[in-house]
Protein backbone atom coordinates (compact mmCIF):
# COMPACT_ATOMS: atom_id res chain seq x y z
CA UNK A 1 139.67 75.15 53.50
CA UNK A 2 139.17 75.48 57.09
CA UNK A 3 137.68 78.50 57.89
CA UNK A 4 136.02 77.66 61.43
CA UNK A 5 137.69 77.67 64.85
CA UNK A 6 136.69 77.71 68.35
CA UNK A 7 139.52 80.94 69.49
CA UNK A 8 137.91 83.57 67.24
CA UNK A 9 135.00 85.13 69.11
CA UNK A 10 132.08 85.42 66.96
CA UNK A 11 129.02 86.91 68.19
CA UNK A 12 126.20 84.55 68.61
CA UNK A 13 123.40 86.57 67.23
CA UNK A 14 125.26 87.91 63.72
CA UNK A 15 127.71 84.74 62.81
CA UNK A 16 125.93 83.53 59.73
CA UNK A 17 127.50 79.99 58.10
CA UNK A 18 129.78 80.59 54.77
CA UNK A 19 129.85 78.59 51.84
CA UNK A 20 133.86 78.47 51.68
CA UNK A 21 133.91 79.78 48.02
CA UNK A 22 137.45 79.70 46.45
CA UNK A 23 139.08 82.83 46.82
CA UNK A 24 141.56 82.89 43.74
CA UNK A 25 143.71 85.72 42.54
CA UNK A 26 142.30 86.42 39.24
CA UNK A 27 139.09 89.01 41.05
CA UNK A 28 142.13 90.63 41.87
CA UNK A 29 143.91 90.70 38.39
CA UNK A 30 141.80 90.39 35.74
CA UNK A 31 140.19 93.06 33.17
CA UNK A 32 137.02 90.71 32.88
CA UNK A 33 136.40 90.67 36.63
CA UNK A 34 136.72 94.28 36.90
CA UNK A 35 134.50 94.51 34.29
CA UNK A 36 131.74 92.22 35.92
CA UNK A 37 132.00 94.56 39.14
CA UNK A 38 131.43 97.86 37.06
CA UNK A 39 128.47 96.08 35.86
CA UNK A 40 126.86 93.87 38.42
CA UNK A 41 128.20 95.30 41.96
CA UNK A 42 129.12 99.23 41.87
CA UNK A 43 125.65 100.00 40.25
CA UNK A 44 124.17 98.07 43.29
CA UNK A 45 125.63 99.79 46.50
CA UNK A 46 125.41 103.33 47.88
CA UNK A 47 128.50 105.44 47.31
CA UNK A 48 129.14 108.05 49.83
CA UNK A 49 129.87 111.24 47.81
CA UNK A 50 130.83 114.22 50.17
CA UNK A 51 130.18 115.70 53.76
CA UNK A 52 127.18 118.23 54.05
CA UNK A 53 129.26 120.67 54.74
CA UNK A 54 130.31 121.51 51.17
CA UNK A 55 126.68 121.88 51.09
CA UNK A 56 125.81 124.91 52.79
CA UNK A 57 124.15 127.42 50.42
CA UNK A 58 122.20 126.71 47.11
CA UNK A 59 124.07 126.33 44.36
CA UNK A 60 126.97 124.39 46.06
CA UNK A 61 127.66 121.13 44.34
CA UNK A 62 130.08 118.26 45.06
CA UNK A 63 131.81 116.49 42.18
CA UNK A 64 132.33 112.52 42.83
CA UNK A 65 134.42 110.74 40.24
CA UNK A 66 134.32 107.02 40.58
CA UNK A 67 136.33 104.72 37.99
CA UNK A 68 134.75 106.16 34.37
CA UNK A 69 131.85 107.66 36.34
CA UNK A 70 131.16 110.95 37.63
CA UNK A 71 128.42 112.25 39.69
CA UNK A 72 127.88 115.55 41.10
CA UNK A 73 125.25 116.52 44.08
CA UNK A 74 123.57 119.66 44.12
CA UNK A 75 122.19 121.86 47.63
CA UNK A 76 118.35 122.67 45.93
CA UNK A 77 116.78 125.97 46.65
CA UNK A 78 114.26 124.70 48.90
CA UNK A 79 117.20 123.01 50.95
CA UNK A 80 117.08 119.53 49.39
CA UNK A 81 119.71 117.49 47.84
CA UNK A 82 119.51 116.46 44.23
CA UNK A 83 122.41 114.24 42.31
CA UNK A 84 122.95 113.92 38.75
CA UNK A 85 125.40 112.31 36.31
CA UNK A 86 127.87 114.63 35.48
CA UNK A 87 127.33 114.61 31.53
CA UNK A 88 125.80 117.20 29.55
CA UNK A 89 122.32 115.56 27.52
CA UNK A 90 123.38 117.30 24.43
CA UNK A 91 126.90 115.50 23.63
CA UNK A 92 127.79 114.54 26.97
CA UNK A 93 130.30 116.62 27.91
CA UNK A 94 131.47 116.86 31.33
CA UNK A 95 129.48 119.84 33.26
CA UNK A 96 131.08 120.60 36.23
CA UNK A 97 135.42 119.81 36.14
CA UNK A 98 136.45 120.49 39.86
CA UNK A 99 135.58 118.41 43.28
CA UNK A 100 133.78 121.73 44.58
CA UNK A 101 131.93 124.83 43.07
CA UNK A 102 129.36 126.98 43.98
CA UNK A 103 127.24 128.24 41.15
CA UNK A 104 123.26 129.82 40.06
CA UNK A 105 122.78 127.22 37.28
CA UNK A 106 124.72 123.96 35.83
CA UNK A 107 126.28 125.34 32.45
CA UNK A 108 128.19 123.35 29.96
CA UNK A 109 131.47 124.31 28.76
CA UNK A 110 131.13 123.47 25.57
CA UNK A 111 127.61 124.98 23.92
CA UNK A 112 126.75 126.58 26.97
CA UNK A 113 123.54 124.65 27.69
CA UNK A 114 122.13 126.02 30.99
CA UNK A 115 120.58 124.19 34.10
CA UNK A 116 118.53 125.11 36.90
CA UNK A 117 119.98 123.73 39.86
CA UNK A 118 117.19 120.91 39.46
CA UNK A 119 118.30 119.72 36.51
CA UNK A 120 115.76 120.93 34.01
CA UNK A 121 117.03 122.91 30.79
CA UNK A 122 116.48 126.09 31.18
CA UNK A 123 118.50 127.98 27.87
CA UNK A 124 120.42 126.47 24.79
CA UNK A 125 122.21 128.69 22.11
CA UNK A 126 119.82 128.40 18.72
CA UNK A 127 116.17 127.23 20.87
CA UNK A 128 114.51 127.59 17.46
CA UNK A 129 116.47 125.48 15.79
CA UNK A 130 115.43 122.13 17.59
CA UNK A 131 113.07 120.19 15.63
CA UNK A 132 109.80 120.51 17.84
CA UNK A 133 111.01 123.38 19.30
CA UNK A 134 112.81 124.33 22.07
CA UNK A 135 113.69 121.73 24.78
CA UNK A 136 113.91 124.18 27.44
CA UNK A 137 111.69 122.90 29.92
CA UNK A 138 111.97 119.40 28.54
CA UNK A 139 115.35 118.08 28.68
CA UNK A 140 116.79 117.39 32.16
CA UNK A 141 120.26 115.94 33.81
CA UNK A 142 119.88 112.42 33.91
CA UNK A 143 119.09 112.50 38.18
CA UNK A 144 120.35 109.46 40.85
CA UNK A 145 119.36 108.81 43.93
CA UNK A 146 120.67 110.90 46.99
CA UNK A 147 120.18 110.54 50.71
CA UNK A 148 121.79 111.73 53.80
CA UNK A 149 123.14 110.16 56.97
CA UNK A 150 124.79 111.86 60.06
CA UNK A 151 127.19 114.50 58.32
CA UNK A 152 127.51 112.50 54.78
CA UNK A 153 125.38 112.38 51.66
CA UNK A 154 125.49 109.26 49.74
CA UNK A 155 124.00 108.32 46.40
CA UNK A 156 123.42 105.47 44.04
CA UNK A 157 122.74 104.54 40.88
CA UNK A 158 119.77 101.15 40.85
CA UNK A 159 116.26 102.43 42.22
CA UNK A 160 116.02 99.50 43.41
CA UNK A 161 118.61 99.39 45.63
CA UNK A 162 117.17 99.66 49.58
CA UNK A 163 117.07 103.00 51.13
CA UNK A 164 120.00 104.28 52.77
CA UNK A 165 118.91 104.34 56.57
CA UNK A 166 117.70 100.72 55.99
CA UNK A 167 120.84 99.53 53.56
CA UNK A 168 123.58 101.04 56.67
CA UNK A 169 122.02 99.26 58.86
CA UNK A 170 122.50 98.38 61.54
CA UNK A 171 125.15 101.39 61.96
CA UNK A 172 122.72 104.39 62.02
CA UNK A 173 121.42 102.93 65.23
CA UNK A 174 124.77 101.96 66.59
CA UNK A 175 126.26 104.58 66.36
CA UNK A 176 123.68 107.28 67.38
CA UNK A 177 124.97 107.84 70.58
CA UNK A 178 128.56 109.31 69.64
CA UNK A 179 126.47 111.90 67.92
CA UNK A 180 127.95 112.63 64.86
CA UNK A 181 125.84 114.72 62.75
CA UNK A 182 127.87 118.23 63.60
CA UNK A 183 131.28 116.51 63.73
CA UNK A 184 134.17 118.43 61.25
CA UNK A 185 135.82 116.83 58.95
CA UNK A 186 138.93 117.91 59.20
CA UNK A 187 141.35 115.62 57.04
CA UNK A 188 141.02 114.54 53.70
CA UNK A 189 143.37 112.83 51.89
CA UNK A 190 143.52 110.62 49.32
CA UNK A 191 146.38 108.69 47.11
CA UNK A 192 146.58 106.44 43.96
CA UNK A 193 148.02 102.97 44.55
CA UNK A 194 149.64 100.02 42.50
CA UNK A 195 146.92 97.37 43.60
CA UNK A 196 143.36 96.31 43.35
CA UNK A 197 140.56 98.20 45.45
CA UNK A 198 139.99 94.59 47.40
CA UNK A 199 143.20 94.29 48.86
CA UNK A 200 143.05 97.02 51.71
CA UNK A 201 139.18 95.68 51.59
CA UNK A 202 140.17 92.27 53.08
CA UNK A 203 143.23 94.26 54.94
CA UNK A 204 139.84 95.69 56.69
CA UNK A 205 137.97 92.63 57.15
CA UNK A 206 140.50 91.29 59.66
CA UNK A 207 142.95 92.07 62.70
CA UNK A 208 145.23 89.40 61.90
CA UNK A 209 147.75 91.47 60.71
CA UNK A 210 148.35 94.18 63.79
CA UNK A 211 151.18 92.59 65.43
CA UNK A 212 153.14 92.74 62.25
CA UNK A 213 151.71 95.87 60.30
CA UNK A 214 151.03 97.85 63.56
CA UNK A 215 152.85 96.68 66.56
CA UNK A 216 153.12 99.95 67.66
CA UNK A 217 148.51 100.14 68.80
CA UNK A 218 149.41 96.83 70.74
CA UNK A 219 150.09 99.10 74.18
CA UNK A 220 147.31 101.28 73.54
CA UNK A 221 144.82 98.86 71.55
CA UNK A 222 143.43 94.92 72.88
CA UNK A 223 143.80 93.39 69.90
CA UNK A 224 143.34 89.74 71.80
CA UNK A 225 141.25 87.43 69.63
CA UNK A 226 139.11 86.48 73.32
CA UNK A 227 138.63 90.18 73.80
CA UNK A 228 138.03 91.15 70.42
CA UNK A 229 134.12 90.72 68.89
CA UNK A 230 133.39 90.25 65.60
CA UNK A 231 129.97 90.58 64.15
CA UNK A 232 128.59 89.69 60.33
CA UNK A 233 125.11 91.33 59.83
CA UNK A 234 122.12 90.71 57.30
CA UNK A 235 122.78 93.79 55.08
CA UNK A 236 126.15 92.51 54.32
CA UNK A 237 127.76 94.69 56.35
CA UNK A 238 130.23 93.43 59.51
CA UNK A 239 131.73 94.86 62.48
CA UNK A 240 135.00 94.33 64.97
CA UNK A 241 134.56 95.98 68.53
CA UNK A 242 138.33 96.45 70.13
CA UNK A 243 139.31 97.13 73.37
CA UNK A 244 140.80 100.66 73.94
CA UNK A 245 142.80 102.43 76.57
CA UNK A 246 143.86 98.37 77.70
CA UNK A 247 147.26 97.30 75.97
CA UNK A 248 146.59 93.80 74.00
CA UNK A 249 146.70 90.18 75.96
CA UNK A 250 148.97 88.27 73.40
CA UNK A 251 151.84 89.63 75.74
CA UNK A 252 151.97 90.30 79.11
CA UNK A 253 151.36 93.91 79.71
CA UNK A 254 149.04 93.67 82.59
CA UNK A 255 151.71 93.03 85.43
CA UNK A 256 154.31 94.82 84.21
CA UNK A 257 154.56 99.36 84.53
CA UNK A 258 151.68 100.88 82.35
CA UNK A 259 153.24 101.45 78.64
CA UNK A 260 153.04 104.47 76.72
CA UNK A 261 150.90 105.90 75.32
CA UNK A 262 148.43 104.19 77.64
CA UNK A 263 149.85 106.27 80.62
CA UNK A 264 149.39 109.30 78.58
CA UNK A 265 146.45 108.64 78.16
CA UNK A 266 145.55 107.90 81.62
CA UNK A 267 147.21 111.27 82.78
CA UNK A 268 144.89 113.14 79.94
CA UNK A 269 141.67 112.35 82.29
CA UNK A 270 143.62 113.40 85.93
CA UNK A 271 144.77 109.82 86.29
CA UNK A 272 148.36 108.86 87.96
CA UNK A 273 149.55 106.01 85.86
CA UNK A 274 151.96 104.76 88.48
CA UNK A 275 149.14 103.77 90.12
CA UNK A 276 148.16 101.05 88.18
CA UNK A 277 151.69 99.77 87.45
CA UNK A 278 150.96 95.86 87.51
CA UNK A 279 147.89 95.84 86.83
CA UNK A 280 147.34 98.06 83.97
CA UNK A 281 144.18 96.28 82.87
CA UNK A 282 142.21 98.19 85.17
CA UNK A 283 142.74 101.64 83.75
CA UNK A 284 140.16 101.13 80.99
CA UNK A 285 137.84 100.97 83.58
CA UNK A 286 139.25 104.04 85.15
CA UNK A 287 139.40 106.14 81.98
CA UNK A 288 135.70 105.40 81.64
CA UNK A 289 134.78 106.61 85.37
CA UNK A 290 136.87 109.79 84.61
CA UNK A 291 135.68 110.48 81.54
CA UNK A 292 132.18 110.34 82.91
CA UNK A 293 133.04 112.84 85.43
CA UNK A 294 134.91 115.12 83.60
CA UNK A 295 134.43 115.41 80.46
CA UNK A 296 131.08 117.43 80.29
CA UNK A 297 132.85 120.48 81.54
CA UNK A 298 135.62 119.53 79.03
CA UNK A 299 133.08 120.65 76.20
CA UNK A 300 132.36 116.54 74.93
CA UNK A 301 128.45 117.17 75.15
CA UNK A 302 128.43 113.66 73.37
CA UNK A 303 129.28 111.19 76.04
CA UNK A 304 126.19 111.56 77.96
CA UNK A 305 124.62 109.47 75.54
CA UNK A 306 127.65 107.15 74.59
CA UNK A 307 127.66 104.00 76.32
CA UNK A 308 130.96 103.23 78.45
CA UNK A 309 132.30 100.97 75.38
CA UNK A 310 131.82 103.56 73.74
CA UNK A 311 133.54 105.45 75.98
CA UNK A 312 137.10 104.14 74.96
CA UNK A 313 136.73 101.24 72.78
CA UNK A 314 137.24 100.90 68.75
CA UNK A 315 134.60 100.08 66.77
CA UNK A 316 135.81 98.96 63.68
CA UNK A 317 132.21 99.43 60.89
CA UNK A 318 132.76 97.96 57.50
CA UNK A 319 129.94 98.11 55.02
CA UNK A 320 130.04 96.11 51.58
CA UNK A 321 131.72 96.94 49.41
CA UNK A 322 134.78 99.32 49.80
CA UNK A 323 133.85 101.88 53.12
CA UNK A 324 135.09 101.55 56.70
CA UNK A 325 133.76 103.52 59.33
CA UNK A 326 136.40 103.71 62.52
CA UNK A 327 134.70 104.98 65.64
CA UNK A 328 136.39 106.16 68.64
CA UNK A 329 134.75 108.34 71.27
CA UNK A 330 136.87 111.88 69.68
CA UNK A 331 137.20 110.91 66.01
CA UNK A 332 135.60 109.01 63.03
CA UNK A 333 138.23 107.88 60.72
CA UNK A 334 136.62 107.17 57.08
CA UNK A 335 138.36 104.79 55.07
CA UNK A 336 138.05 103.48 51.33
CA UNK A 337 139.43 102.46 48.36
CA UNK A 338 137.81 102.68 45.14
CA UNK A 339 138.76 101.22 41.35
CA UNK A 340 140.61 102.55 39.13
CA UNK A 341 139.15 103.23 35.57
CA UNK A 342 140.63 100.82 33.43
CA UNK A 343 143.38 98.71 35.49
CA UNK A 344 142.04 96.29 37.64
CA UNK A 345 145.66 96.38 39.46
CA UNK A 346 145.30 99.85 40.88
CA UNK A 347 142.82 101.93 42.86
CA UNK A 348 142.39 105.05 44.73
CA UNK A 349 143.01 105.19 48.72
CA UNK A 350 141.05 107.61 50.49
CA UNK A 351 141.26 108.95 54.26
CA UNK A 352 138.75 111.69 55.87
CA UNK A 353 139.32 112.27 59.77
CA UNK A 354 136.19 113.86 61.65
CA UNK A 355 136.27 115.28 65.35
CA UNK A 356 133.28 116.53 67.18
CA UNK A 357 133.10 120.64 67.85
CA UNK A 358 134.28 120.73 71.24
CA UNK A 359 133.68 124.33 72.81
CA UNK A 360 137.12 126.50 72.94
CA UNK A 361 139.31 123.81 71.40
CA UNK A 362 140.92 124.84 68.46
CA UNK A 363 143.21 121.51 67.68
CA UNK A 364 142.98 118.33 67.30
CA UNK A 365 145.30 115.14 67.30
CA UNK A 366 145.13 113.13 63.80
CA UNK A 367 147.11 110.61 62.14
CA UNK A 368 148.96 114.03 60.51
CA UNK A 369 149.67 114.96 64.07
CA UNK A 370 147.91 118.58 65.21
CA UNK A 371 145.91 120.29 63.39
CA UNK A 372 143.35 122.72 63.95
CA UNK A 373 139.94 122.02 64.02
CA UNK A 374 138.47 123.31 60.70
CA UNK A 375 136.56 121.96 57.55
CA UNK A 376 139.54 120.05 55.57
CA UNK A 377 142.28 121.54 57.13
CA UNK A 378 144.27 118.94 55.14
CA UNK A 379 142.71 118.24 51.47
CA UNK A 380 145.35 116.71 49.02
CA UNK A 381 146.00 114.27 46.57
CA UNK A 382 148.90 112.51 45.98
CA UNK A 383 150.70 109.01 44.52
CA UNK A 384 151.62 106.49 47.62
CA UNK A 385 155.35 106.07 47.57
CA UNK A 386 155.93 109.69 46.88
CA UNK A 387 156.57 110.27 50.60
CA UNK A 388 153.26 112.09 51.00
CA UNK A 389 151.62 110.77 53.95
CA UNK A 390 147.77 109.64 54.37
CA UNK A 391 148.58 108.66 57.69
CA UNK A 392 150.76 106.96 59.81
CA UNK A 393 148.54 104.48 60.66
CA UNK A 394 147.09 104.28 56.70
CA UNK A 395 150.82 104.49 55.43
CA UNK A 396 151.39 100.87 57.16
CA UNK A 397 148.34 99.67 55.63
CA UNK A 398 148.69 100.41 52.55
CA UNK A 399 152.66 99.57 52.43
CA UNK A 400 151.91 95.74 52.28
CA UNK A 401 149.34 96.42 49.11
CA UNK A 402 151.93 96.57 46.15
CA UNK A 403 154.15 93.80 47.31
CA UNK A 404 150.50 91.52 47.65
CA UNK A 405 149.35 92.45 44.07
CA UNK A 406 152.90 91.44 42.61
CA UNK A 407 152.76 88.00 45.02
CA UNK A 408 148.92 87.25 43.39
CA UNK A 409 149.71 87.46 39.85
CA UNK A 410 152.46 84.66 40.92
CA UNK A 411 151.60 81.01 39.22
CA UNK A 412 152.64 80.13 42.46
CA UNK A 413 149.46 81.59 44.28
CA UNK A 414 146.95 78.75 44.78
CA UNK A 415 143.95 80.67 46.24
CA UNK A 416 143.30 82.37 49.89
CA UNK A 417 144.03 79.91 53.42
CA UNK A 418 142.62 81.66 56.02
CA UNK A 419 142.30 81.63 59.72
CA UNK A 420 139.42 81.67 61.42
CA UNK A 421 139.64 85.02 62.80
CA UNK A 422 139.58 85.99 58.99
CA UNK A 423 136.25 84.29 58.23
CA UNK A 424 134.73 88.10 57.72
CA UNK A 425 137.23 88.10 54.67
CA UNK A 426 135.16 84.59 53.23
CA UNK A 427 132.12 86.21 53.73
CA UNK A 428 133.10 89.60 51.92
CA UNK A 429 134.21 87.49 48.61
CA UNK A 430 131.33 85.12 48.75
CA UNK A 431 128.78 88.58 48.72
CA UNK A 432 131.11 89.57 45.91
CA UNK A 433 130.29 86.18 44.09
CA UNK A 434 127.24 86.64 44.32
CA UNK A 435 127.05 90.26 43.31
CA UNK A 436 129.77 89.70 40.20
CA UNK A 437 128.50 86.58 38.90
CA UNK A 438 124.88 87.89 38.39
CA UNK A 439 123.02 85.94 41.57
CA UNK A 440 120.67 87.85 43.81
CA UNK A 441 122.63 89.21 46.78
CA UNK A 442 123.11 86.09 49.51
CA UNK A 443 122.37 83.84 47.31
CA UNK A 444 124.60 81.25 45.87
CA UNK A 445 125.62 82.30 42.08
């Protein structure tokens, strides 16, 4: 397979070599290989479980569900985060049955075993009738590990695992200057789907497929393989940096009038668009002067410490396994898709939106359309194909994923050929080998 080429532009500092390990259909279709991940890879990664903002008060607790698992985290009295399994120790019932709740203690449905929010046992029906005595006091929730980063709190499940500053990286740093600790999530959306987790994963891992999937970002969105930087780090993590506000260099938009929405766009930051008209190029430059000079009084506190790429590029963040971060200068788009219980030929698709608190604005543009700015203004679930959108953008994503899952259980599917511009899609699987098939992390199973 030839999986190097000299048109993709790979940065020089984070382009490490790949092995060129067969990518074959059955981690895709088969019960065993699910099976390997549930026991070798998800245990191995942190998840991230909720937004701090469900976490307010004491007593407020998120509920995660991933595949058979289920975690819930828990806002401490003294302000700290705790996360626990979500069984009960005494027959393992399920403690906690919604995604949010705000409560004193933990108590269990079913015998009404109590918790203190810390996960000791604090009353059981009968305490005398223990032998040894009561295990108030003794007995606790079986605890994870739980960190925070920028608005999110993430946990995992191996102690062994890095910390979560150190295991991001290098995002946490890279993205400190868009500031988003305070941003609002305000969409939240999520939808079951009739394929396996990895294929919006690899649908991630490359740009190959904009002109066909997305045609529509190619005024609005560089998606030129010289313009376009790609970037594989240490942790496993990679990275695509996009030009914004400049329409893409496969055609020839520069010489022609500015398209739309690019000269909305322009207009948005006191620009005349007809200026530029053959040479439209030059308005990313433009946008970034204007944005400079106006938009401190506009309320964006943020761009004084954004860089000017940052400014009105894309930067595309996706972390092993399953979670892309999106970053534009006015919204964080969080992206992921997680396995489904039992069939390795379905997952769960989910989309958050977050926008930064801008002083007196009370909407926001997302992929919805406008909506105001508020915690979840949108929260649903739904089944894609029932007409329920996550998205325009996410819709056209994830409408290639069924047809790909019927195409892979095909006899007729040999095993992945990919382009060099897709070499971030090698490097996912071959982590994935070596996670799945029991090797140390980077090292060859």
């Amino acid at each position: 397979m030839n999986i190097q080429t000299k048109v993709s532009r790979y940065s020089q500092e984070f382009d490490p070599p790949v092995r060129g390990d067969p990518i074959t259909a059955d981690r895709y279709t088969s019960k065993a290989w699910m099976d390997a991940e549930m026991e070798n890879l998800w245990p191995k990664v942190w998840h991230l479980g909720g937004v701090l903002a469900e976490l307010e008060e004491p007593g407020d607790i998120i509920r995660h569900n991933f595949a058979k698992e289920s975690v819930i985290m828990v806002r401490q009295e003294d302000g700290g985060i705790k996360a626990f399994y979500n069984a009960c120790p005494h027959r393992g019932n399920r403690l906690v049955l919604g995604d949010l709740t705000s409560v004193p203690r933990i108590v269990c449905g079913y015998h009404n075993w109590t918790f203190d929010l810390d996960g000791t046992l604090a009353k059981v029906q009968d305490p005398d009738d223990f032998e040894g005595g009561s295990p108030c006091g003794r007995v606790h929730l079986s605890e994870l590990r739980c960190e925070t980063w920028g608005p999110f709190v993430f946990w995992c499940m191996d102690d062994d695992v890095a910390p979560l500053h150190e295991w991001l990286a290098p995002f946490p740093e890279r993205l400190a200057g868009y500031g988003i600790d305070n941003w609002v999530r305000v969409l939240k959306v999520s939808a079951d789907c009739e394929f396996n987790w990895k294929i919006i994963r690899d649908n991630f891992n490359e740009s190959y497929h904009l002109p066909t999937i997305h045609p529509e970002l190619a005024t609005f969105i560089n998606d030129g393989l010289p313009d376009t930087l790609f970037e594989m780090y240490p942790s496993g993590h990679n990275s695509m940096w996009m030009k914004g506000h400049q329409a893409t260099t496969r055609v020839d938009y520069h010489t022609t009038e500015v398209p739309a929405p690019l000269g909305e766009a322009a207009r948005a930051w006191g620009i005349d668009p007809d200026e530029y008209n053959g040479r439209t190029g030059d308005l990313r430059e433009a946008i970034i002067a204007a944005k400079r000079r106006l938009g401190p009084a506009r309320g964006y506190t943020n761009y004084e410490n954004m860089s000017d790429q940052q400014l009105v590029d894309y930067f595309h963040c996706t972390l092993f396994p399953n979670l892309t971060l999106t970053m534009s200068p006015e919204q964080l788009q969080v992206l992921r898709t997680e396995p489904h219980p039992t069939d390795p030929e379905k997952c769960v698709f989910q989309h958050w939106c977050l926008y930064p608190p801008v002083e007196g604005m009370d909407e926001v543009f997302t992929p919805l359309g406008m909506l105001p700015l508020e915690h979840d203004a949108v929260a649903r679930h739904s089944v894609y194909g029932d007409g329920v959108s996550v998205g325009y953008v996410a819709d056209q994503d994830l409408s290639i994923g069924t047809s790909q899952q019927q195409g892979l259980n095909s006899r007729g599917f040999k095993g992945c050929i990919l382009p060099g511009q897709e070499k971030r899609i090698q490097r996912f699987h071959e982590l994935l080998d070596d996670y799945v098939k029991g090797a140390p992390a980077g090292e060859e199973a």
